[in-house]
N, C-alpha and C. Protein backbone atom coordinates (compact mmCIF):
# COMPACT_ATOMS: atom_id res chain seq x y z
N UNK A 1 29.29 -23.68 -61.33
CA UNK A 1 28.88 -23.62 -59.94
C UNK A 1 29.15 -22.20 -59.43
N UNK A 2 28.42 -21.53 -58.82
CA UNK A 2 28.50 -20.48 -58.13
C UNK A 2 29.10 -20.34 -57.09
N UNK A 3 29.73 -18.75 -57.09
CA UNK A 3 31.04 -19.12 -56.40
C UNK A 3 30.35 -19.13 -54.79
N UNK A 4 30.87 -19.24 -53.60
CA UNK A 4 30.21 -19.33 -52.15
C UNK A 4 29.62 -17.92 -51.13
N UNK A 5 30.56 -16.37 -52.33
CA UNK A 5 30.13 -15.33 -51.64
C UNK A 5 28.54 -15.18 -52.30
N UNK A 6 28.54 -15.61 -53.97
CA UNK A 6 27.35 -15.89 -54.71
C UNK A 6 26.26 -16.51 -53.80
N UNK A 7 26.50 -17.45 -53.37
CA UNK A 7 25.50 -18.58 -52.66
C UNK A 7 24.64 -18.37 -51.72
N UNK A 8 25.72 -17.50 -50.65
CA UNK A 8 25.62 -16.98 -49.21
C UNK A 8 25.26 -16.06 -49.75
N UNK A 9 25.03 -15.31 -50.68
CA UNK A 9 23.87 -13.99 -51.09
C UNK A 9 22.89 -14.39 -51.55
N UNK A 10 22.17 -15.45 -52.16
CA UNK A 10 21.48 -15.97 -52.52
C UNK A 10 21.17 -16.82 -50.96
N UNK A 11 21.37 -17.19 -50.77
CA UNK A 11 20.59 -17.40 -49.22
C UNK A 11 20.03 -17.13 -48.41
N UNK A 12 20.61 -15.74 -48.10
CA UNK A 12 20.31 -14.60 -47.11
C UNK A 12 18.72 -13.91 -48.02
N UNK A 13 19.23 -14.13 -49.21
CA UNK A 13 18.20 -13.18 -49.84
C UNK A 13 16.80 -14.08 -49.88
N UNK A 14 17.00 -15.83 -49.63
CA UNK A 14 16.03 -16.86 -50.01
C UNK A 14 15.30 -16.29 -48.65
N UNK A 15 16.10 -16.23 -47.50
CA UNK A 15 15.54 -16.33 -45.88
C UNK A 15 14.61 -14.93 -45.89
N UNK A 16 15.47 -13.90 -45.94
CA UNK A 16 14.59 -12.54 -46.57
C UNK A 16 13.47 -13.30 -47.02
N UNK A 17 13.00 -13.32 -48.00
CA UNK A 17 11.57 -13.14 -48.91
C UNK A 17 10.48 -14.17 -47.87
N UNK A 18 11.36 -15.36 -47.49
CA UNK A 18 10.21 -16.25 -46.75
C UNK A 18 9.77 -15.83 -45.51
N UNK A 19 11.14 -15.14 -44.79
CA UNK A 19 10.57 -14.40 -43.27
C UNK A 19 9.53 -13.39 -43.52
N UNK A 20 9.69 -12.45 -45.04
CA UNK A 20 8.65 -11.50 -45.24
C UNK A 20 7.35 -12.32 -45.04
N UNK A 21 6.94 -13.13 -46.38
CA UNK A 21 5.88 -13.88 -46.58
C UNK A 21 5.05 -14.62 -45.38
N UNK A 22 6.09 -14.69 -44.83
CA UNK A 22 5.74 -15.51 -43.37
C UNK A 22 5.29 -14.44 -42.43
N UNK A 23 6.06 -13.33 -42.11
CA UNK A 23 5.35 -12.21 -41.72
C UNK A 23 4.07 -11.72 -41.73
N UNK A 24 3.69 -11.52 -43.08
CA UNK A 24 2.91 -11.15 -44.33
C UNK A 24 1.58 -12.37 -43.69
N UNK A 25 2.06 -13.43 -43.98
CA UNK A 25 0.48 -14.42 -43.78
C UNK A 25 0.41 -14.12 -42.29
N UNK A 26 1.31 -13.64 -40.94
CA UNK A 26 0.40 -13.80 -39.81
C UNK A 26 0.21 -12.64 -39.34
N UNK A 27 0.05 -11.53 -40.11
CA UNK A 27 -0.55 -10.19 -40.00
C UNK A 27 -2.15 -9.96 -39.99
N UNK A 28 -2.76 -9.67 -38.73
CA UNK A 28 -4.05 -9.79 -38.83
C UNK A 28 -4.85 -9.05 -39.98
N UNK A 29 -6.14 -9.58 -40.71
CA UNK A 29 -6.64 -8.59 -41.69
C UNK A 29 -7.02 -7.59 -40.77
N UNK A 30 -7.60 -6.37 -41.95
CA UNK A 30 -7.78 -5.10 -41.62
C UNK A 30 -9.39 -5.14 -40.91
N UNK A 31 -9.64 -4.49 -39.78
CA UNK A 31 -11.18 -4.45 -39.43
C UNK A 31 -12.35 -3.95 -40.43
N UNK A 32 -13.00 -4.32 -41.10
CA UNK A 32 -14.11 -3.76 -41.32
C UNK A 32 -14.92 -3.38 -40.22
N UNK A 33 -14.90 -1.31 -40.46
CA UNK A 33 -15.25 -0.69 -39.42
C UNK A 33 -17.09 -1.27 -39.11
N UNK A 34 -17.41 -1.80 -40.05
CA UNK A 34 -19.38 -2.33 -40.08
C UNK A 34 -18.90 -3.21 -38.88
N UNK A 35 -18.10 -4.14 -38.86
CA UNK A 35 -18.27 -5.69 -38.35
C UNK A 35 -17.48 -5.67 -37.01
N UNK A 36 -16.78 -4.01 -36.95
CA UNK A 36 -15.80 -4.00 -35.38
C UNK A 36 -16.70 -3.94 -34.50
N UNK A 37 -16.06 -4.34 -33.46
CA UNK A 37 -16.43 -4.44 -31.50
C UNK A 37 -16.94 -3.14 -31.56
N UNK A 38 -17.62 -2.42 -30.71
CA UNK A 38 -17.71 -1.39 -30.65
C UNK A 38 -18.24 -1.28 -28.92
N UNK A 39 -18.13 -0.70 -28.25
CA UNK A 39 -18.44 -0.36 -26.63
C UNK A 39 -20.13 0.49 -26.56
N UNK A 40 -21.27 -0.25 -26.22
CA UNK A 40 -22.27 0.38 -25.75
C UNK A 40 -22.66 0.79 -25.09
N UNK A 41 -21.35 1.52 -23.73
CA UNK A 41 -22.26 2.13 -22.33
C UNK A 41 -21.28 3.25 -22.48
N UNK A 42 -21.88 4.41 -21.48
CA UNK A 42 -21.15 5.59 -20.98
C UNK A 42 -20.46 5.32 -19.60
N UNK A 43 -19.16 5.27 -19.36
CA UNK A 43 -18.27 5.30 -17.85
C UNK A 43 -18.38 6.50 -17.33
N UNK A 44 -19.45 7.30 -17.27
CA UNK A 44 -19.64 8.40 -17.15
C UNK A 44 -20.60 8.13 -16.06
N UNK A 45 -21.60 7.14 -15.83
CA UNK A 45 -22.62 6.88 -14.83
C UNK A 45 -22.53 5.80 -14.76
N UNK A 46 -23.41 5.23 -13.48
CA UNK A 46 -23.34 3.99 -12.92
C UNK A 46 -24.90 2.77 -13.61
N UNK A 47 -25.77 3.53 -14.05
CA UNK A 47 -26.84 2.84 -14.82
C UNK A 47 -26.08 2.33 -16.44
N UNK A 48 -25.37 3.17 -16.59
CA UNK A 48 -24.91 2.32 -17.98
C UNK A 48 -23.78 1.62 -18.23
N UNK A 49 -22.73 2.29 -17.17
CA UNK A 49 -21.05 2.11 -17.65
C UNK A 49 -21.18 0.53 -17.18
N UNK A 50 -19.72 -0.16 -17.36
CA UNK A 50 -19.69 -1.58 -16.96
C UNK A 50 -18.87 -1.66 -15.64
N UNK A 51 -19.41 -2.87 -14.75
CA UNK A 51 -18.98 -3.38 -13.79
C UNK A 51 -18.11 -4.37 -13.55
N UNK A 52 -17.30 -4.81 -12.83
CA UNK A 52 -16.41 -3.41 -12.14
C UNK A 52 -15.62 -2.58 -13.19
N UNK A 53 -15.27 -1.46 -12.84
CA UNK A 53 -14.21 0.08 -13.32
C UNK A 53 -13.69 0.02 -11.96
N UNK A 54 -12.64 0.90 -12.82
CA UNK A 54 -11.56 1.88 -11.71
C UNK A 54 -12.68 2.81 -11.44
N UNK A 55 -13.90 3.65 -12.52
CA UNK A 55 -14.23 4.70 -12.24
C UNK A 55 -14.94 4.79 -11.22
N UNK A 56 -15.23 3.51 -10.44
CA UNK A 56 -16.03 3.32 -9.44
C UNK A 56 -15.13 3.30 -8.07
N UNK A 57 -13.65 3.25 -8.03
CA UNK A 57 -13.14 3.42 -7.05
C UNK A 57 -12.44 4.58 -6.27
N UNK A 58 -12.24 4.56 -5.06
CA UNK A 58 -11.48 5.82 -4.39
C UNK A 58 -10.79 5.36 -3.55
N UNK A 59 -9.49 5.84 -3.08
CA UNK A 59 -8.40 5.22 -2.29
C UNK A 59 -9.00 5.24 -0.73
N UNK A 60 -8.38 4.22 -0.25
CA UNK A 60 -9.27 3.38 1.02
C UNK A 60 -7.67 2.76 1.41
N UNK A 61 -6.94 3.33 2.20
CA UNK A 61 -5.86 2.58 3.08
C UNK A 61 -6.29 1.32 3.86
N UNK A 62 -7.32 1.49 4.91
CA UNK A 62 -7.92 0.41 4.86
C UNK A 62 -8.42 -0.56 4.32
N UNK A 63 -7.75 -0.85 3.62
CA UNK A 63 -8.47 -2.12 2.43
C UNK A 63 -7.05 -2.64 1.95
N UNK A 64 -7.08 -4.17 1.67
CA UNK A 64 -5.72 -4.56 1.39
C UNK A 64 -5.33 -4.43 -0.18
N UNK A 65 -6.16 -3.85 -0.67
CA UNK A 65 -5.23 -3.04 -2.23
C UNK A 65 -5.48 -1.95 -2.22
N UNK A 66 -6.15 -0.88 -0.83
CA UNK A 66 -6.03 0.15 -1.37
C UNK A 66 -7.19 1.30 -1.70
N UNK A 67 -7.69 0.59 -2.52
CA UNK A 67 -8.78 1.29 -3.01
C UNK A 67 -10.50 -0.09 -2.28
N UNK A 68 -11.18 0.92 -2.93
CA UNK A 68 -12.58 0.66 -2.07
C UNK A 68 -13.62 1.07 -3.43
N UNK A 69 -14.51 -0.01 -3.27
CA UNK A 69 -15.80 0.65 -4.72
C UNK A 69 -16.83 1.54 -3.70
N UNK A 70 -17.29 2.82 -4.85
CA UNK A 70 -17.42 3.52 -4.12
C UNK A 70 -19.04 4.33 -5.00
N UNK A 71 -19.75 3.52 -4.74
CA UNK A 71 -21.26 3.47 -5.48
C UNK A 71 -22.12 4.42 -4.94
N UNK A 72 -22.90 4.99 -5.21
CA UNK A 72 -23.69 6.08 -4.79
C UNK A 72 -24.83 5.02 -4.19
N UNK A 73 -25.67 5.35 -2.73
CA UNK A 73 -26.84 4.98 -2.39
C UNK A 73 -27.62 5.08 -3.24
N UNK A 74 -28.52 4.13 -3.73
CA UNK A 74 -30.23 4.09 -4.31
C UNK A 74 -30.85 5.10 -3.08
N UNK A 75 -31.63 5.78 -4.31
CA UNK A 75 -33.24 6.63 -4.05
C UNK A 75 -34.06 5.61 -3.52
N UNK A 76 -34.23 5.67 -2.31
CA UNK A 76 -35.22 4.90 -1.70
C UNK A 76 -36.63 5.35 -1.68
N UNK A 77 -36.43 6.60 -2.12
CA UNK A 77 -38.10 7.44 -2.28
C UNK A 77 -38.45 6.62 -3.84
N UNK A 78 -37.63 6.73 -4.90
CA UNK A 78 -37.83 6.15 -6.23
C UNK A 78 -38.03 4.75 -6.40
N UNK A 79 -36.91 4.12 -5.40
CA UNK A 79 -37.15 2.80 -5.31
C UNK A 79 -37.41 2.34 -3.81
N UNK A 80 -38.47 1.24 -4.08
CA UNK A 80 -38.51 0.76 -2.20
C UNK A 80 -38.19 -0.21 -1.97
């Protein structure tokens, strides 16, 4: 029989390998860069970027958070 400092090293070492393994299986796989998310607009303008952004806001005390969206008028000559 093995002595108990034996045992209790052999224990510690059993918990080791399974916490790894266990680790190990809930580690997400790696992205295949073909099959990742990828973002299709520019936050650079208001025809492409997405709605709502911060990039659309400007601080507005009057307003109860603060800020205010802050959209450019439509071309009413372009559009009627």
């Amino acid at each position: 029989m093995p002595s108990p400092k034996v045992t209790t090293l052999l224990s510690g070492l059993l918990l080791s390998v399974v916490t790894a393994c266990t680790v190990k299986a809930m580690a997400p796989a790696p992205l295949n860069p073909s099959t990742a998310v990828q973002a299709l607009f520019d936050v650079t303008t208001v025809d492409d970027g997405p709605f709502p952004s911060d990039y659309f806001t400007v601080e507005d005390q009057e307003q109860n958070t603060g800020l205010r969206v802050n959209l450019p008028l439509p071309d009413f000559n372009t559009r009627a």
